[in-house]
N, C-alpha and C. Protein backbone atom coordinates (compact mmCIF):
# COMPACT_ATOMS: atom_id res chain seq x y z
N UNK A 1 60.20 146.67 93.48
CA UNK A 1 59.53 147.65 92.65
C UNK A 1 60.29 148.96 92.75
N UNK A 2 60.22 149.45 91.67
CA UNK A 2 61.21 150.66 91.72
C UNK A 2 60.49 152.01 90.87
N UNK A 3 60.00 152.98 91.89
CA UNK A 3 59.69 153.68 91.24
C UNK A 3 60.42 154.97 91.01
N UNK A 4 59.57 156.14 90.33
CA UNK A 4 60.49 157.43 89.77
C UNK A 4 60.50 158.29 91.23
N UNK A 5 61.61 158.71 90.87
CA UNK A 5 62.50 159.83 91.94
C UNK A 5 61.09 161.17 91.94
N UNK A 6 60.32 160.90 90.95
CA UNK A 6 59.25 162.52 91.23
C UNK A 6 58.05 161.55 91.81
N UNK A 7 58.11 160.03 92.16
CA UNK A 7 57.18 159.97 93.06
C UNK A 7 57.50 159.96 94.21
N UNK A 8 58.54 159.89 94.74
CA UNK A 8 59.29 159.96 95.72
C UNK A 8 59.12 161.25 96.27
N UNK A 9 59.38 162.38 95.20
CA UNK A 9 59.87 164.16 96.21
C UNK A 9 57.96 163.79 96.15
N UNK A 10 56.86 163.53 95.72
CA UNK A 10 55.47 163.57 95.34
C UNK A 10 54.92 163.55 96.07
N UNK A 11 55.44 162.46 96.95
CA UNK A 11 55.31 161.81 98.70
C UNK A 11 55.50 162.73 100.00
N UNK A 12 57.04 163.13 99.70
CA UNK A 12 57.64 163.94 100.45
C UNK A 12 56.98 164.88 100.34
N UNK A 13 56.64 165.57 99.64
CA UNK A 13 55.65 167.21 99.32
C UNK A 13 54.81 167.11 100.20
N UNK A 14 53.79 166.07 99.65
CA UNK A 14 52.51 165.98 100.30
C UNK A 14 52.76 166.02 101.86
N UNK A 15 53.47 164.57 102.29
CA UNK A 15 53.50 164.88 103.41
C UNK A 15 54.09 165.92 104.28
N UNK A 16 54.66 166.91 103.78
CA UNK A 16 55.46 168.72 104.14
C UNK A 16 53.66 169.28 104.60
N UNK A 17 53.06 168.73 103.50
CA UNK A 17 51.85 169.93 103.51
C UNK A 17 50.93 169.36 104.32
N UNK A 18 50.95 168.13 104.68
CA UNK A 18 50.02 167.58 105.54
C UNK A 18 50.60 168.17 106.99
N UNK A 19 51.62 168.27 107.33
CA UNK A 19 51.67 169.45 108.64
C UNK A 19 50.94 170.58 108.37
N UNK A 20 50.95 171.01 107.75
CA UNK A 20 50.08 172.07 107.91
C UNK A 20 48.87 172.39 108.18
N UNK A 21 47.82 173.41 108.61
CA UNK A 21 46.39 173.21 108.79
C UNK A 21 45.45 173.08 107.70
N UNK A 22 44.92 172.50 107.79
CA UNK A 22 43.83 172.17 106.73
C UNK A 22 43.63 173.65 105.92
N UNK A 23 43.63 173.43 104.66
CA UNK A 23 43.14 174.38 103.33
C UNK A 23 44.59 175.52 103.40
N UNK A 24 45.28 175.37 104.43
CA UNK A 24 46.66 176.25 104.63
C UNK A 24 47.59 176.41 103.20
N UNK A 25 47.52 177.83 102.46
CA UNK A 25 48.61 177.44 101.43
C UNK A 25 49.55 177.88 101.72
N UNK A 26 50.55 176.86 100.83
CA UNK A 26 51.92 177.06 100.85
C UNK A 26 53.20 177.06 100.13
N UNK A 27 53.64 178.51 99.61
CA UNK A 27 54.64 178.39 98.36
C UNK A 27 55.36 177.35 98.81
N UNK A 28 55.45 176.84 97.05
CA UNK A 28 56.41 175.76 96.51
C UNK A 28 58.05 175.79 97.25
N UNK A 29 58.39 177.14 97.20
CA UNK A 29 59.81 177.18 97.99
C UNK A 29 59.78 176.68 99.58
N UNK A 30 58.67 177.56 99.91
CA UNK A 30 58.87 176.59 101.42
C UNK A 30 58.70 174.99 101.65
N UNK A 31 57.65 174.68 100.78
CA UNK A 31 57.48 172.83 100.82
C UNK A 31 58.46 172.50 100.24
N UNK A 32 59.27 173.06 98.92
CA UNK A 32 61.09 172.58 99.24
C UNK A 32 61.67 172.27 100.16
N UNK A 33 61.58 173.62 101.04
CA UNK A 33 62.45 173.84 101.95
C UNK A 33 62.28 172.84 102.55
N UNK A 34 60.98 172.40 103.28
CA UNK A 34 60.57 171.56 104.40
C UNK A 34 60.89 170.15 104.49
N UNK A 35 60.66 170.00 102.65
CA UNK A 35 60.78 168.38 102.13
C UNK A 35 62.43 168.41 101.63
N UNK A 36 62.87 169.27 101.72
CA UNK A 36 64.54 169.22 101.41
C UNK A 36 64.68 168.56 99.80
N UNK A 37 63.51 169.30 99.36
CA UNK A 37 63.44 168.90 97.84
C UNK A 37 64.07 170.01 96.83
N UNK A 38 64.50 169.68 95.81
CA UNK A 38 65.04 170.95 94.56
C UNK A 38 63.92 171.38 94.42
N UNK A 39 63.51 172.77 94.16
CA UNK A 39 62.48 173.69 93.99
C UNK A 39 61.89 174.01 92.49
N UNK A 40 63.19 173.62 91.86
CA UNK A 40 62.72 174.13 90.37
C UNK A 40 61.69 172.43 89.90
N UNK A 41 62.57 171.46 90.28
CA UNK A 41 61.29 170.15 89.95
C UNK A 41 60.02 169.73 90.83
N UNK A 42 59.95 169.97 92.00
CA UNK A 42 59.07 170.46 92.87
C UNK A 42 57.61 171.26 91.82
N UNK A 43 58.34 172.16 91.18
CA UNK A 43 57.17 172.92 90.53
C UNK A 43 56.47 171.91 89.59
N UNK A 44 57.11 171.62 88.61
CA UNK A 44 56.47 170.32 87.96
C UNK A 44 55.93 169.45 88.34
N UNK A 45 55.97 168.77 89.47
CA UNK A 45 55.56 167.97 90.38
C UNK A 45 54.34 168.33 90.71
N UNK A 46 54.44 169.51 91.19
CA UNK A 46 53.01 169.73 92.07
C UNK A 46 52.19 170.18 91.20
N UNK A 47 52.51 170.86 89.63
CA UNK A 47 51.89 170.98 88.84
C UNK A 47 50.60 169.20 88.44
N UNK A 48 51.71 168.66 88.59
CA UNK A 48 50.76 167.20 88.23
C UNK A 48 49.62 167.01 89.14
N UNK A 49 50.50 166.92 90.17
CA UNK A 49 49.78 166.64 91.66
C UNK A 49 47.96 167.88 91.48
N UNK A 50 48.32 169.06 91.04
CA UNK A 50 47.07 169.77 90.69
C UNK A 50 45.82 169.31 89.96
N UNK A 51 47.08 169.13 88.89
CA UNK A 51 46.00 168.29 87.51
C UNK A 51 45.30 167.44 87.84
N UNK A 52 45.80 166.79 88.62
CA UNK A 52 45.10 165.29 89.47
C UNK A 52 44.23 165.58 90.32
N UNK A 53 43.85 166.65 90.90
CA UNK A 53 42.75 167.00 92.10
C UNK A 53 43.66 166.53 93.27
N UNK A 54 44.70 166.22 93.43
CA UNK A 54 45.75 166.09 94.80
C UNK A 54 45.44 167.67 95.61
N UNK A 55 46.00 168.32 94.80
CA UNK A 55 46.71 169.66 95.52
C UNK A 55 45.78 170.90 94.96
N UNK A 56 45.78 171.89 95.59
CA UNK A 56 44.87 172.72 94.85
C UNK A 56 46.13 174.02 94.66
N UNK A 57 45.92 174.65 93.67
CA UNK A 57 47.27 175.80 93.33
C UNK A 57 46.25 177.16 92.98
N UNK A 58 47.00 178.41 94.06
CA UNK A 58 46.68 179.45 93.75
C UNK A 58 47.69 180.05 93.37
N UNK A 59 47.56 180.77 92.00
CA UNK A 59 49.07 181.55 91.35
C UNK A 59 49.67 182.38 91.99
N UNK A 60 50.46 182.75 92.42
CA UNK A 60 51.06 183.48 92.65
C UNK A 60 51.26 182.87 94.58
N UNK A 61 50.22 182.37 94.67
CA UNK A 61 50.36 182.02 96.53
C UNK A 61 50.87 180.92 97.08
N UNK A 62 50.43 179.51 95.70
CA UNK A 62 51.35 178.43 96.22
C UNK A 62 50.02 177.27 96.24
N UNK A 63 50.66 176.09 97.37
CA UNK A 63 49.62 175.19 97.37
C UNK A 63 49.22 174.60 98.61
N UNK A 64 47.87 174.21 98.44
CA UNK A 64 47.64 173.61 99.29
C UNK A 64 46.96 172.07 99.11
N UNK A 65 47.23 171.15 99.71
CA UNK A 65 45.72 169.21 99.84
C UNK A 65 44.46 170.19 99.38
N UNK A 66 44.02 169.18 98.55
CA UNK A 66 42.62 169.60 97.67
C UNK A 66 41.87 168.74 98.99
N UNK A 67 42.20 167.87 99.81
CA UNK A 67 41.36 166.99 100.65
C UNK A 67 42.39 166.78 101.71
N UNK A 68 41.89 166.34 102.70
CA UNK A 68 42.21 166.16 104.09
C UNK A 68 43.71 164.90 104.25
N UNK A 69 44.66 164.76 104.20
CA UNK A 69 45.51 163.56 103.85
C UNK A 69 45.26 162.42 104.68
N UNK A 70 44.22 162.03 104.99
CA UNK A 70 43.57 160.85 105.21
C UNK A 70 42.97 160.22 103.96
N UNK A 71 42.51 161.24 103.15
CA UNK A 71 41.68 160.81 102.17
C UNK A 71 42.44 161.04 100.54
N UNK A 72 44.05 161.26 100.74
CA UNK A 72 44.86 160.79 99.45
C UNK A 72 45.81 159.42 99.57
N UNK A 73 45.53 159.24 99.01
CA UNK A 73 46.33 157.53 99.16
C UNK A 73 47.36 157.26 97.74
N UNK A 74 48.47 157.07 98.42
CA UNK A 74 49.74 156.67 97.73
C UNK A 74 49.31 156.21 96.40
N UNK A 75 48.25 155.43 96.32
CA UNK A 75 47.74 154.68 94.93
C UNK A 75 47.39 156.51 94.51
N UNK A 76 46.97 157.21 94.71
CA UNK A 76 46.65 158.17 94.15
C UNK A 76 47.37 158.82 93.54
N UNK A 77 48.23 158.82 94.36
CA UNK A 77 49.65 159.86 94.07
C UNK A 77 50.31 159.09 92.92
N UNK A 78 50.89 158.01 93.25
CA UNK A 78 51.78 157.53 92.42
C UNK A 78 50.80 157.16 90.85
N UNK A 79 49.72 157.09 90.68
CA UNK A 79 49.06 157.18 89.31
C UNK A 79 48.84 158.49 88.73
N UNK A 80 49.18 159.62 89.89
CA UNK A 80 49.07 161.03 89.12
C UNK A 80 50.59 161.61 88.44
N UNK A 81 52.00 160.85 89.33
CA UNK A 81 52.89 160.96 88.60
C UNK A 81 53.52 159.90 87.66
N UNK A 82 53.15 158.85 88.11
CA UNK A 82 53.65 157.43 87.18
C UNK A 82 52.44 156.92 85.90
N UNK A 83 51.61 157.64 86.40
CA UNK A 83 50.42 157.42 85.39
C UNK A 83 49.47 155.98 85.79
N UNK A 84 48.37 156.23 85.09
CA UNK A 84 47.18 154.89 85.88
C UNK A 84 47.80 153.75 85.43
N UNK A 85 47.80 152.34 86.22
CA UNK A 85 48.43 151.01 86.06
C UNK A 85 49.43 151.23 85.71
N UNK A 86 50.72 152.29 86.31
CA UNK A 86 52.23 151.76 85.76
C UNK A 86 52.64 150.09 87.03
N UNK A 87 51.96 150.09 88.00
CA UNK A 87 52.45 149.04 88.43
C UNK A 87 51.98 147.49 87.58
N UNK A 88 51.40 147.63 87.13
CA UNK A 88 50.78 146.32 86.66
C UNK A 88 51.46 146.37 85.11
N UNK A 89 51.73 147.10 84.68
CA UNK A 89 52.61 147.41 83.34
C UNK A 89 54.19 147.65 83.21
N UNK A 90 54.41 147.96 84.12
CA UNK A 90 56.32 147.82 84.81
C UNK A 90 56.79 146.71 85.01
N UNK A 91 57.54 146.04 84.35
CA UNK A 91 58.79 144.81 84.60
C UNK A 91 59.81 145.21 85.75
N UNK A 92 59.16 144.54 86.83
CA UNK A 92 60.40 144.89 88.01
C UNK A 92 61.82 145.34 87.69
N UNK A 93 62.25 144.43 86.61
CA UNK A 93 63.28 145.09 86.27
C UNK A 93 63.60 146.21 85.49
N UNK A 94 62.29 146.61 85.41
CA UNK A 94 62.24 147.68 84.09
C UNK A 94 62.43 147.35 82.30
N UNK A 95 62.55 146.40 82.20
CA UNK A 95 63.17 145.75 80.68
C UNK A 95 61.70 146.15 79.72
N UNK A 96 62.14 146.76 79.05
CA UNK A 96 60.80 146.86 77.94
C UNK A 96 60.01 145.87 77.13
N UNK A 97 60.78 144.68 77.24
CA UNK A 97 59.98 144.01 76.38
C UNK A 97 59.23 142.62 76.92
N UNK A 98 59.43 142.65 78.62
CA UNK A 98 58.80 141.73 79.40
C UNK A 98 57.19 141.87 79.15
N UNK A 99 56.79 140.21 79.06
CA UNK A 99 55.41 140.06 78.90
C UNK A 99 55.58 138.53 79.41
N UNK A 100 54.00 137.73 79.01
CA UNK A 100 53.84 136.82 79.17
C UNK A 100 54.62 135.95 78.77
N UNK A 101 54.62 136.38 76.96
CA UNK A 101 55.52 135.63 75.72
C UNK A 101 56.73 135.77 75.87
N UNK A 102 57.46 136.39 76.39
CA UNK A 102 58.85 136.81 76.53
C UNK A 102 59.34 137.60 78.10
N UNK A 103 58.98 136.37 79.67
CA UNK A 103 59.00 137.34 80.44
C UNK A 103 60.69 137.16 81.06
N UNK A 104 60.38 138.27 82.11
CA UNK A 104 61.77 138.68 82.51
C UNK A 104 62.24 137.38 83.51
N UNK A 105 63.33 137.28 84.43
CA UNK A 105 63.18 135.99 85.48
C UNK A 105 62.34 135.92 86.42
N UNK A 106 61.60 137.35 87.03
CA UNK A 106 60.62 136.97 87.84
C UNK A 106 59.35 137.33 87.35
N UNK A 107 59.11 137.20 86.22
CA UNK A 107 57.70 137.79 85.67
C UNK A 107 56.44 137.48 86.42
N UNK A 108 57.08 135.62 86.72
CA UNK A 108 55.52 135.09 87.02
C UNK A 108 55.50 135.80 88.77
N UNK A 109 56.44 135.53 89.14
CA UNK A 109 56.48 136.10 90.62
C UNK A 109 56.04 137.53 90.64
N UNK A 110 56.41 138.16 90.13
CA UNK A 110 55.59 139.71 90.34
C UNK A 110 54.60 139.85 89.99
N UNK A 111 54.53 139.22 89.35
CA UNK A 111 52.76 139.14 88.61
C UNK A 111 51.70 138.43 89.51
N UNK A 112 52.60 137.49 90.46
CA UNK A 112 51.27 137.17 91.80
C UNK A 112 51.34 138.46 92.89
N UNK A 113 52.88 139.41 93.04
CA UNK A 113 52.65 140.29 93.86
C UNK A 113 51.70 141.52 93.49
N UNK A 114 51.73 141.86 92.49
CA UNK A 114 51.43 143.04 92.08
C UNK A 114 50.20 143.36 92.71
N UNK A 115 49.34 142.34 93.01
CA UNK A 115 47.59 142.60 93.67
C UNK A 115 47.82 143.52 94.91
N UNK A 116 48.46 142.71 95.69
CA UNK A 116 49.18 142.53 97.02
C UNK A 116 49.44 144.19 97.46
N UNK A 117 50.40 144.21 96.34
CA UNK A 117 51.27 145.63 96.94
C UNK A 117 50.40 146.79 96.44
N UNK A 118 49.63 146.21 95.11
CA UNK A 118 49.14 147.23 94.54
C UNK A 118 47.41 147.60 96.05
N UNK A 119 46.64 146.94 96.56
CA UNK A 119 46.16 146.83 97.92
C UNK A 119 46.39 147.74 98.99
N UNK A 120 48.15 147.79 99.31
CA UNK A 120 48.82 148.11 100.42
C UNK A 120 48.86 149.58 99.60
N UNK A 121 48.92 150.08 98.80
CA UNK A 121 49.06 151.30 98.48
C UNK A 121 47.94 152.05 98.16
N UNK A 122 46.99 151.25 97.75
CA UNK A 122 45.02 151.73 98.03
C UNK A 122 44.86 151.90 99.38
N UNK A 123 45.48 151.14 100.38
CA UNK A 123 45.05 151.53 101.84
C UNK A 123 45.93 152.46 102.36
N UNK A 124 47.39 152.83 102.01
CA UNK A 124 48.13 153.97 102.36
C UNK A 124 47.69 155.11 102.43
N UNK A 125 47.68 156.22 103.02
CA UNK A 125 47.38 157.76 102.58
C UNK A 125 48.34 158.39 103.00
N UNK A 126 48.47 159.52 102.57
CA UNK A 126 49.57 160.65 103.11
C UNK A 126 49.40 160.97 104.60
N UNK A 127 48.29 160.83 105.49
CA UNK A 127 48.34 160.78 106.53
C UNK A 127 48.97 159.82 107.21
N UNK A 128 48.90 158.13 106.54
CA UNK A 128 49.55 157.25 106.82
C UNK A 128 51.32 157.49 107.23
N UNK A 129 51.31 157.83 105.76
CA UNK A 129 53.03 158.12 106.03
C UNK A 129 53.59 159.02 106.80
N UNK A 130 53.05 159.84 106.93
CA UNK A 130 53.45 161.60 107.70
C UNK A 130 53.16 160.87 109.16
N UNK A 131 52.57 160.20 109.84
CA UNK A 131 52.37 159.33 111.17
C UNK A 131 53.48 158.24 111.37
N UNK A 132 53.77 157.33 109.86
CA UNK A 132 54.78 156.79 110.26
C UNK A 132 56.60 157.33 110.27
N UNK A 133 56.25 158.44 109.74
CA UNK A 133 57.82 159.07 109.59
C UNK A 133 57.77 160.15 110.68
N UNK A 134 56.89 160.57 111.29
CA UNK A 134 57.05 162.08 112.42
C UNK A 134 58.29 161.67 112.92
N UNK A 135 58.69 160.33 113.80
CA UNK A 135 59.55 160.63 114.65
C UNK A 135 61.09 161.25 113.92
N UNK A 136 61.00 160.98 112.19
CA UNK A 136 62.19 161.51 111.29
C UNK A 136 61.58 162.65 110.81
N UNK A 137 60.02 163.90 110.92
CA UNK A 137 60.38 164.20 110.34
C UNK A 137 60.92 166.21 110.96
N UNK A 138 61.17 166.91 110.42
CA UNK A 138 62.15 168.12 110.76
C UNK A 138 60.57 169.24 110.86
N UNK A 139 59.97 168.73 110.26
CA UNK A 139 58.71 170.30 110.63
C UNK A 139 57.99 169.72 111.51
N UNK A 140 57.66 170.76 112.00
CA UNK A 140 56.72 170.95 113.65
C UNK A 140 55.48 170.66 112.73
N UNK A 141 54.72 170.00 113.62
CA UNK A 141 53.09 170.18 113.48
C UNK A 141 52.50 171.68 114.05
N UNK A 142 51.54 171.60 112.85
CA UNK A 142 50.80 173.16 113.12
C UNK A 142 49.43 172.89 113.36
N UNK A 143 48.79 173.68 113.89
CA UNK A 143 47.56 173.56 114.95
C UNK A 143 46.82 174.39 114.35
């Protein structure tokens, strides 16, 4: 499965801000900084991430988790930037015109995974990941 490079920095963001203390905001340049993300797409990003009830944005101050990152889950994220059911609507290979009637070589095979993975990413949260990456990641936990 291959998803977009803005769910990827989407991930990375979140988990920048999940170091931080609860309701803590934080300009976009520094969660660049932290997530070693470009700043100017960052903004767009977290713009979504807002729209979605992810992140909460005060103008001029930046952002902060609308909720505790126990309680955002990767399925969340990735439907606020990939949009609702892109996994169940994406041809692993990406080919546009995979379906039932015309599928790609592994159609039928992804089509038994998709439950599966789509599951593992309902049970993920940004707390999840930020626990499994600490020992890689570069910001201190804040108290």
């Amino acid at each position: 499965m291959r998803l977009s490079r803005e769910s990827r920095y989407a991930i990375e963001a979140l988990t920048a801000l999940a170091g931080h203390a609860p309701g803590e905001v934080v300009e976009a340049r520094q969660i660049a900084e932290e997530a070693s993300l470009p700043p100017a797409f960052l903004h767009k990003i977290l713009r979504q991430l807002a729209v979605a009830g992810i992140v909460t944005s005060r103008r001029g101050a930046g952002y902060a988790l609308a909720r505790g990152p126990h309680a955002i889950t990767v399925s969340q994220v990735l439907d606020a930037i990939e949009g609702e059911a892109a996994l169940e609507t994406r041809c692993i290979f990406w080919r546009e015109d995979c379906s039932n009637e015309a599928p790609c070589e592994l159609h039928f095979r992804w089509r038994e995974l998709r439950p599966v993975i789509q599951r593992t990413l309902d049970d993920t949260t940004i707390a999840d990941v930020r626990t499994a990456n600490e020992p890689f990641l570069a910001v201190p936990e804040r108290g």
